[in-house]
N, C-alpha and C. Protein backbone atom coordinates (compact mmCIF):
# COMPACT_ATOMS: atom_id res chain seq x y z
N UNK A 1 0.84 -1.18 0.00
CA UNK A 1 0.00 0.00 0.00
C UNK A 1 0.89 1.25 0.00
N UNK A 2 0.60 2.04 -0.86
CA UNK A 2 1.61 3.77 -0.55
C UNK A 2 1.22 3.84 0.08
N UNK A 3 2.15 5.00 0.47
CA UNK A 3 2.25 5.56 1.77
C UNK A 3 1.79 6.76 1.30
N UNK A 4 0.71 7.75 2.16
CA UNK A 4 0.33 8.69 1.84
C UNK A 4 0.86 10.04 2.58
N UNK A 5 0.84 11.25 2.01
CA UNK A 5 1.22 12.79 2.20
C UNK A 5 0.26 13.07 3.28
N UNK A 6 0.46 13.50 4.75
CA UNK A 6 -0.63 14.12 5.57
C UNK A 6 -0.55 15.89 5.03
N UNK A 7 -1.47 16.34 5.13
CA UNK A 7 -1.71 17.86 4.99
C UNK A 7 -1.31 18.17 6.08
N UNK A 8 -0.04 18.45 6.99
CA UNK A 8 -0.33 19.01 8.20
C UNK A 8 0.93 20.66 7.83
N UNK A 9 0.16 21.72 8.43
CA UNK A 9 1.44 22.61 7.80
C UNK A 9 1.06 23.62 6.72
N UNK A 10 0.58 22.15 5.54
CA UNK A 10 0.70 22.96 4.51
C UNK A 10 -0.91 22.52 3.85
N UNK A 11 -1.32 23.40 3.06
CA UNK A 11 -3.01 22.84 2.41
C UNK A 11 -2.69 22.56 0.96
N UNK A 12 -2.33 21.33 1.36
CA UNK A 12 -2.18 21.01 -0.65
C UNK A 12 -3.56 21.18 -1.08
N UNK A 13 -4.36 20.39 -0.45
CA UNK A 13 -5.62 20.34 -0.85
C UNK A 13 -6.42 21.88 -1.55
N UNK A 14 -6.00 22.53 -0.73
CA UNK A 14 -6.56 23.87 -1.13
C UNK A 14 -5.86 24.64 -2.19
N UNK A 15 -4.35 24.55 -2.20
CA UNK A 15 -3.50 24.35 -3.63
C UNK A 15 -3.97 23.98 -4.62
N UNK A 16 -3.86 22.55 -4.53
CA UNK A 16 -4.89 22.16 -5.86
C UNK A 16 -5.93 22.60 -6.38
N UNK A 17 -6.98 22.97 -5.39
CA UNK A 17 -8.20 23.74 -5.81
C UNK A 17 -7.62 24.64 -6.45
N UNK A 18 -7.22 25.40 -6.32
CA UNK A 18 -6.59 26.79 -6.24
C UNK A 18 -6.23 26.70 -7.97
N UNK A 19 -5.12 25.68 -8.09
CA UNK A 19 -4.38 25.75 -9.17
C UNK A 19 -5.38 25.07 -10.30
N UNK A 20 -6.31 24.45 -9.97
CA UNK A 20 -7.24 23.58 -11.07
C UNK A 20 -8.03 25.36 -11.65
N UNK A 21 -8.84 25.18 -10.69
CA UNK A 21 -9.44 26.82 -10.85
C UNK A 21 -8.93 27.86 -11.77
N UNK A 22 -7.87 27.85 -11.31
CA UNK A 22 -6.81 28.82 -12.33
C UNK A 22 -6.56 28.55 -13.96
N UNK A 23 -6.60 26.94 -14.01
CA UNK A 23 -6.44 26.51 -15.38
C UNK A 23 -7.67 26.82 -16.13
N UNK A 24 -8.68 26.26 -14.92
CA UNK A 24 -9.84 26.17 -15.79
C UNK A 24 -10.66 25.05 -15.88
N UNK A 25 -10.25 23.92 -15.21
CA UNK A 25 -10.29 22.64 -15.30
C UNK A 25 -11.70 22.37 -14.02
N UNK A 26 -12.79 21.82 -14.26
CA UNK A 26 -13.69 20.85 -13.07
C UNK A 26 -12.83 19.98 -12.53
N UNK A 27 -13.44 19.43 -11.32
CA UNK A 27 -12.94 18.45 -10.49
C UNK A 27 -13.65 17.15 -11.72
N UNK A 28 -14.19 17.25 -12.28
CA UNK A 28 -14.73 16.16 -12.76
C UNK A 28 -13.71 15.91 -14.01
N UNK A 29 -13.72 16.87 -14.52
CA UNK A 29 -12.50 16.91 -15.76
C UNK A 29 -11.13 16.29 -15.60
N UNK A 30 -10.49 16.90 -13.99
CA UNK A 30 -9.21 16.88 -13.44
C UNK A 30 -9.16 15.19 -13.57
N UNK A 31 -11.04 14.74 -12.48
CA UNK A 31 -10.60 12.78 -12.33
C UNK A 31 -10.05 12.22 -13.68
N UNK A 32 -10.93 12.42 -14.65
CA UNK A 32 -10.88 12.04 -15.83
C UNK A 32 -9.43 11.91 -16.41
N UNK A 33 -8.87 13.01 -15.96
CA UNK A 33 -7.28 12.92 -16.68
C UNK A 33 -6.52 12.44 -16.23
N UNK A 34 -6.84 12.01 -14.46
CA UNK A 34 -6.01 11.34 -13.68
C UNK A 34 -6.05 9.94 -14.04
N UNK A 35 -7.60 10.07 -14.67
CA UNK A 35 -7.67 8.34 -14.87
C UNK A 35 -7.23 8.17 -16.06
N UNK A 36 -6.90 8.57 -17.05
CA UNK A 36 -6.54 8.11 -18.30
C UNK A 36 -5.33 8.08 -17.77
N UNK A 37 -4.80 8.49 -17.14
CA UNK A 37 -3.19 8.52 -16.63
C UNK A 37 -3.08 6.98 -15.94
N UNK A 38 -4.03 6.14 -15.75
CA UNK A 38 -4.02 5.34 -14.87
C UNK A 38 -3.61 5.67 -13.46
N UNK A 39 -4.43 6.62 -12.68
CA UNK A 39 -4.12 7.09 -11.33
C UNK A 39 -5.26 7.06 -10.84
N UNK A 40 -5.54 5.85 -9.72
CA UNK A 40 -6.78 5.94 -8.78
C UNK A 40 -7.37 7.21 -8.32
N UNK A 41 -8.26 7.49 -8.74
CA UNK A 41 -8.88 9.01 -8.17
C UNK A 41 -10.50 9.19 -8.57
N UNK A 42 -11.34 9.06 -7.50
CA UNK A 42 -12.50 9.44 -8.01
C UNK A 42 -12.56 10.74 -7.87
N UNK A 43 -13.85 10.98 -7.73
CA UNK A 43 -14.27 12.64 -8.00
C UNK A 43 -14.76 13.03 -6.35
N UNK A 44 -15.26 12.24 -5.92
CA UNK A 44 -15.39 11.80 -4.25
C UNK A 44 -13.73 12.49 -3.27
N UNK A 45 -13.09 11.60 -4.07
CA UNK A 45 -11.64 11.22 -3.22
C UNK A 45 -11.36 12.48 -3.24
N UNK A 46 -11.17 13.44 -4.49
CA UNK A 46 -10.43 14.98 -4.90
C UNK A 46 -11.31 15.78 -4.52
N UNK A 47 -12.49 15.48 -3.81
CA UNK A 47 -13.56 16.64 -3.15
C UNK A 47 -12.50 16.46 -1.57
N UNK A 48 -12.55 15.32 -1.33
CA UNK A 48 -11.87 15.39 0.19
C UNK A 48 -10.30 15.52 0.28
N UNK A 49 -9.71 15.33 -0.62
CA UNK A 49 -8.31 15.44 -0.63
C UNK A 49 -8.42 17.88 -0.80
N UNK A 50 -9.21 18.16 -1.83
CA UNK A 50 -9.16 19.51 -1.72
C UNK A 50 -9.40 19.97 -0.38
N UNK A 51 -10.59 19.66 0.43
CA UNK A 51 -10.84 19.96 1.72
C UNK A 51 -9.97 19.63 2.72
N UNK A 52 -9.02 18.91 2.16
CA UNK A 52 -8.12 18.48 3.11
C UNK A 52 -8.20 17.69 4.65
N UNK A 53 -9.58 16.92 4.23
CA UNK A 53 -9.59 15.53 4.72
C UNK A 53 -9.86 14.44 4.49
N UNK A 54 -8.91 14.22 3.25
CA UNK A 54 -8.09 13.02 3.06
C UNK A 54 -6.68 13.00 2.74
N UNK A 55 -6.00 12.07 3.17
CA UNK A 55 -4.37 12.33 2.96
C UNK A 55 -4.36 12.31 1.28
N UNK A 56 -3.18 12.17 0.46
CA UNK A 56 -3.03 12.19 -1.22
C UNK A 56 -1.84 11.41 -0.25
N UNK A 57 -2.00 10.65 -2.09
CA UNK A 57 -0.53 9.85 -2.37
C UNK A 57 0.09 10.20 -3.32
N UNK A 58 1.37 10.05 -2.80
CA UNK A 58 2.28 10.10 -3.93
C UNK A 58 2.61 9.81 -5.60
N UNK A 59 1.71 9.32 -6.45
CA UNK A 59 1.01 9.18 -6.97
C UNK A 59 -0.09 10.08 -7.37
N UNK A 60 -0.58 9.74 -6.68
CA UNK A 60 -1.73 11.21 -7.27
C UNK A 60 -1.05 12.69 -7.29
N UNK A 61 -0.50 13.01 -5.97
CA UNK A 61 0.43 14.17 -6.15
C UNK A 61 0.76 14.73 -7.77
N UNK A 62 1.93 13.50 -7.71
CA UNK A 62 2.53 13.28 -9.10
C UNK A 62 1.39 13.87 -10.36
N UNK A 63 0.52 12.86 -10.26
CA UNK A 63 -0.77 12.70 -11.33
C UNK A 63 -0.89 14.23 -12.08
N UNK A 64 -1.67 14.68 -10.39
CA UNK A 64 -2.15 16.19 -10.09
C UNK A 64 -0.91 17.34 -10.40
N UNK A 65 -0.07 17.15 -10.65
CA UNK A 65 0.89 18.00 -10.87
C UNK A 65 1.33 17.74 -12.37
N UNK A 66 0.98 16.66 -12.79
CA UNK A 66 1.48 16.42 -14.31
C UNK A 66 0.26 17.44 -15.17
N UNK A 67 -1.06 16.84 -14.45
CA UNK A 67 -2.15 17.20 -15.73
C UNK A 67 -2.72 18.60 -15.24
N UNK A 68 -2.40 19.63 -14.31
CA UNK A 68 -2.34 20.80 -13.76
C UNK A 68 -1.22 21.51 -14.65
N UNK A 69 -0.07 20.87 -14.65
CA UNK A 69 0.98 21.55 -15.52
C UNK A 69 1.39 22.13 -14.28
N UNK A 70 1.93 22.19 -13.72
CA UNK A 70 2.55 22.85 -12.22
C UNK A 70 3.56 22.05 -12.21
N UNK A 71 4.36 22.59 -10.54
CA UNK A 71 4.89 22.18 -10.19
C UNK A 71 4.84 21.37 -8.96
N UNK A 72 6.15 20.78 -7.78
CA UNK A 72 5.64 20.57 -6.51
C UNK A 72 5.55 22.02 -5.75
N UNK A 73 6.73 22.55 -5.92
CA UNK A 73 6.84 23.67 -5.26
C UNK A 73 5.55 24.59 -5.06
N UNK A 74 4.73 24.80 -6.32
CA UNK A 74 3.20 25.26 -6.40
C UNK A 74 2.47 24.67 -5.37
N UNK A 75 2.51 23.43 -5.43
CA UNK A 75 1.24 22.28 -4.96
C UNK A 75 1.66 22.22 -3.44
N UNK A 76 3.16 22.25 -2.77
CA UNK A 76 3.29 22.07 -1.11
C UNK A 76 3.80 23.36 -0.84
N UNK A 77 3.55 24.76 -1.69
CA UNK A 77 3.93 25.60 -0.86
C UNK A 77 2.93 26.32 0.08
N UNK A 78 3.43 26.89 1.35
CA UNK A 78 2.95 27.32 2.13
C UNK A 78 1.78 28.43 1.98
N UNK A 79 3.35 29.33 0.87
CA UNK A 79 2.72 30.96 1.16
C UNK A 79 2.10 30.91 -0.06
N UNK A 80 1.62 30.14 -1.12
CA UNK A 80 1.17 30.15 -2.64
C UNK A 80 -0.26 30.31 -2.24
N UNK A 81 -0.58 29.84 -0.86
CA UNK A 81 -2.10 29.96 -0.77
C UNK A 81 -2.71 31.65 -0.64
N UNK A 82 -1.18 32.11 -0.60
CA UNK A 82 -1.82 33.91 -0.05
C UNK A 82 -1.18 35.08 -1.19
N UNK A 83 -1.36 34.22 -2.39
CA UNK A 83 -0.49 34.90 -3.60
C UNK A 83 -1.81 35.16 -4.15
């Protein structure tokens, strides 16, 4: 089983929102690309991973950062949430 990323610190979850939003992209759109990527992700999971209660895996991270077009630095930084 991965091992999963806790949100503690930092709000990826709200990152991600943040950065999907910005593209342009639905949460429904985002699953979709995760899944053609072959990356477990419902549309459920990325409602609670944004709210930031559910952990993300490494993996999805990844996923979410490929089909966002970002980076990590975007996705675990602190102060990106107040830019």
């Amino acid at each position: 089983m991965e091992q999963k990323i806790k949100q503690v610190g930092i709000d990826i979850g709200g990152n991600i929102r943040r950065i999907r939003l910005q593209k342009g992209y639905g949460q429904t759109e985002l699953v979709r690309m995760l899944q053609l990527e072959n990356i477990d992700m419902t549309r459920e999971s990325l409602v609670k991973i944004e709210r930031g209660i559910q952990h993300i895996t490494g993996t999805q991270l990844r996923g979410i950062r490929d089909c966002l077009h970002t980076t990590y630095d975007e996705l675990l930084s602190e102060s990106f949430n107040k830019k």
